[in-house]
Protein backbone atom coordinates (compact mmCIF):
# COMPACT_ATOMS: atom_id res chain seq x y z
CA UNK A 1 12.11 19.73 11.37
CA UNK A 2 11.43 18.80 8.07
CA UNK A 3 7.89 19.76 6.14
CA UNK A 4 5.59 17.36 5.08
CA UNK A 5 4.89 18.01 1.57
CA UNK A 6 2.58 16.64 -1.24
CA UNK A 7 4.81 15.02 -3.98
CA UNK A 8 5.67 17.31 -6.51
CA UNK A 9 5.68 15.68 -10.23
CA UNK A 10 9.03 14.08 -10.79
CA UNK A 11 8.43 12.12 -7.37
CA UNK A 12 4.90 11.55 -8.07
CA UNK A 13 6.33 9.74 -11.27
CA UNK A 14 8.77 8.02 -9.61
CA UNK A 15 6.93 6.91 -6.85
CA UNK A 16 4.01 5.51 -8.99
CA UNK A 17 7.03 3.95 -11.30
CA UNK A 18 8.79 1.93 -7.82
CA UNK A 19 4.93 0.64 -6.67
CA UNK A 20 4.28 -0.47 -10.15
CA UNK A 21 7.42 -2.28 -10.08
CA UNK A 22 6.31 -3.64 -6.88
CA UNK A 23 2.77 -5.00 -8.48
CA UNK A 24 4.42 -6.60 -11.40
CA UNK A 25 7.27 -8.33 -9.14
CA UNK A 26 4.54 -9.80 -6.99
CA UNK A 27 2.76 -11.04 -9.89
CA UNK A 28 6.11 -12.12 -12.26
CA UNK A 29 7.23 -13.82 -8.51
CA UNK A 30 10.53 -11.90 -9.49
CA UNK A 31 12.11 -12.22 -6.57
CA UNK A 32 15.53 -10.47 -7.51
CA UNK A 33 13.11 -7.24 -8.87
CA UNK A 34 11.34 -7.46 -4.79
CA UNK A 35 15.23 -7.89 -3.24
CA UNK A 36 16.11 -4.61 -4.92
CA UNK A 37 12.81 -3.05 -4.17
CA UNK A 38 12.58 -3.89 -0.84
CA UNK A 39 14.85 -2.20 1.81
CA UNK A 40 16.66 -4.72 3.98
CA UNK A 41 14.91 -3.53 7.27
CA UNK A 42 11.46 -3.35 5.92
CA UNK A 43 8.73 -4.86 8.20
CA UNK A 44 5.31 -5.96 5.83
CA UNK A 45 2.11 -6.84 7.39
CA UNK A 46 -0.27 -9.12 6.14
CA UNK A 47 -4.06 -8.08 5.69
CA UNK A 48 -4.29 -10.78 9.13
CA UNK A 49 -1.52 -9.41 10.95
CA UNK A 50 0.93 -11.57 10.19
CA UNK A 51 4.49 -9.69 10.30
CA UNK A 52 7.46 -10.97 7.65
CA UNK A 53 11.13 -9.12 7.47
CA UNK A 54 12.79 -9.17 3.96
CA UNK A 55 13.79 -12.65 3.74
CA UNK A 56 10.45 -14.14 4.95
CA UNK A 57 8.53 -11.96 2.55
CA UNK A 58 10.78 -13.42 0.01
CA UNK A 59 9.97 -16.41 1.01
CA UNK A 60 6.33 -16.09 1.08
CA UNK A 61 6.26 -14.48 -2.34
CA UNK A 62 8.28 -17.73 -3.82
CA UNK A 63 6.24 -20.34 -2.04
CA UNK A 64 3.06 -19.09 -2.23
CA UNK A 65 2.83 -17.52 -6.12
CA UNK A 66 -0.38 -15.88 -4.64
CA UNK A 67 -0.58 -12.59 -6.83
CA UNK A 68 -2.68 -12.66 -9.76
CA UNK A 69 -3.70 -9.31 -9.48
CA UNK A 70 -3.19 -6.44 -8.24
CA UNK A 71 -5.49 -3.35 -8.59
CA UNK A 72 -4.64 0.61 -6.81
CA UNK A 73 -7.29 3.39 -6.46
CA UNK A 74 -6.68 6.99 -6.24
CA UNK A 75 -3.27 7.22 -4.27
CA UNK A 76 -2.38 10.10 -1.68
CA UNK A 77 1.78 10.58 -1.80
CA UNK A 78 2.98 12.59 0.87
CA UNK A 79 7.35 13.60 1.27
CA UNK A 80 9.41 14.33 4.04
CA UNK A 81 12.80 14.63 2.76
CA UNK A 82 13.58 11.45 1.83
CA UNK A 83 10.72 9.20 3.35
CA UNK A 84 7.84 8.79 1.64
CA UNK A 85 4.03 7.45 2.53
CA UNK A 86 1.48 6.03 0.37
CA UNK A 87 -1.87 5.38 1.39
CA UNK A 88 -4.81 4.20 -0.93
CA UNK A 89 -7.07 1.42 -1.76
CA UNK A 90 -5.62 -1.82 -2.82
CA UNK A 91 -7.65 -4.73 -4.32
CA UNK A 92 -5.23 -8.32 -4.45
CA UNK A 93 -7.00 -11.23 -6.78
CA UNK A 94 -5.18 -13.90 -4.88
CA UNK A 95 -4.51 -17.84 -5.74
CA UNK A 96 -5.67 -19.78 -2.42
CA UNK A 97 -3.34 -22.85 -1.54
CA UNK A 98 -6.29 -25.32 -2.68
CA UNK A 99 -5.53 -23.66 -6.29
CA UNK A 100 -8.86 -21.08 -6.48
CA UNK A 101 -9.09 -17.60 -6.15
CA UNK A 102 -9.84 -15.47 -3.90
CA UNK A 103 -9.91 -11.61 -3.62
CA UNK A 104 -9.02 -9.13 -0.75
CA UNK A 105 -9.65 -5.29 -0.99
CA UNK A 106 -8.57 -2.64 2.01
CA UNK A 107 -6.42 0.32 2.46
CA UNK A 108 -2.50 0.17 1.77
CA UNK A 109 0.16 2.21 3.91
CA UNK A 110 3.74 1.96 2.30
CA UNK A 111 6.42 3.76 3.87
CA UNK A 112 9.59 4.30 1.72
CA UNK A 113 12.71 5.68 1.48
CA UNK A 114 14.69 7.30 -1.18
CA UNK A 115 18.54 5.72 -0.69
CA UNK A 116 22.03 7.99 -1.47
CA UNK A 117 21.63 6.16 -4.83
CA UNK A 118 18.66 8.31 -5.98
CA UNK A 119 16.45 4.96 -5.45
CA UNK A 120 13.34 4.66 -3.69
CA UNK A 121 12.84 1.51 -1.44
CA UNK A 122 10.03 0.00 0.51
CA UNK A 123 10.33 0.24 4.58
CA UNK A 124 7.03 -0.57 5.36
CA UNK A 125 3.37 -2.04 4.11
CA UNK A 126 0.33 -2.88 5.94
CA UNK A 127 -2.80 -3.72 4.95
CA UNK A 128 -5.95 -3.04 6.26
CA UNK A 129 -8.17 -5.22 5.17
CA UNK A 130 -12.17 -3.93 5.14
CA UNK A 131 -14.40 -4.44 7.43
CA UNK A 132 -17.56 -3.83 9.13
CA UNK A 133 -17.74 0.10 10.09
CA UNK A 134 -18.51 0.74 13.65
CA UNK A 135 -19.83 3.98 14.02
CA UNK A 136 -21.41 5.97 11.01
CA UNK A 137 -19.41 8.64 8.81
CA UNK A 138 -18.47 11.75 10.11
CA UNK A 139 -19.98 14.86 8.50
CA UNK A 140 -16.73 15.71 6.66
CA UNK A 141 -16.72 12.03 5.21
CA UNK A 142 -19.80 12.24 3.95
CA UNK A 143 -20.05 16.02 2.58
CA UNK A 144 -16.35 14.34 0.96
CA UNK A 145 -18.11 11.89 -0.43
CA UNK A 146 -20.98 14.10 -1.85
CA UNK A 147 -23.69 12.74 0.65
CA UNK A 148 -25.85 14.89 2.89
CA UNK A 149 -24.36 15.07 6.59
CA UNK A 150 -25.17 12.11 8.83
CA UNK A 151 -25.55 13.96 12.22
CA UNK A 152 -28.04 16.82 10.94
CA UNK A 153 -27.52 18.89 14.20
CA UNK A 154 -23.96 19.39 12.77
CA UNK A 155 -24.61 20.63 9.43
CA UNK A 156 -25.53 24.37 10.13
């Protein structure tokens, strides 16, 4: 069974290096920088659930040009072996199809994997766009986020 690990600092770097790549591709519409980025079996889903393979995410990237932007927050990197997960905020400044803007923030998941050739690849994305939040933090959210606990009973 292999260890889940924090990334150390050379795959930290390199990591951060391959999803930079990725913003820059999206925004360039460089689709031959996205083919080599992209694994061939990687599924990506759409902030509205809508599922493309490799080809139609290709395809989507050329027809649409949506990317303007494309802003990260604070990133959590975790290894096993040679599959990686990403998970952080992501904020897209999108072109609409009736030529305005739009902009759509959430919470990324990228799965990748590092190939025989030392290169990591994207497997997986989803986005999870935000919404409205059902049921109020949990204690450990908000003593994480530096706010007094929401359920006092709990916080002796």
């Amino acid at each position: 069974m292999t260890a889940v690990t924090t990334a150390d600092a050379e795959t930290t770097a390199a990591l951060l290096a391959v999803e930079d790549r990725r913003q820059k591709a999206l925004i360039a519409v460089d689709l031959d920088a996205l083919d080599a980025l992209f694994d061939d079996s990687i599924v990506h889903i759409h902030a509205p659930g809508i599922t493309h393979d490799k080809a139609q995410l290709l395809e989507h990237t050329a027809t649409n040009r949506a990317y303007l932007e494309i802003t990260r927050g604070e990133l959590n990197l975790r290894v096993a072996g040679d599959v990686a997960v990403i998970t952080g905020p992501i904020t897209n400044r999108l072109r609409t199809k009736e030529g305005g803007e739009r902009t759509l923030a959430g919470v990324a998941t990228q799965v990748l994997l590092r190939g025989d050739d030392g290169e990591w690849r994207f497997l997986s994305f989803q986005l999870t766009p935000y919404g409205e939040r059902a049921w109020p933090a949990l204690d450990s959210e908000a003593q994480k986020a530096g706010d007094t606990p929401v359920n006092e009973e709990h916080a002796q």
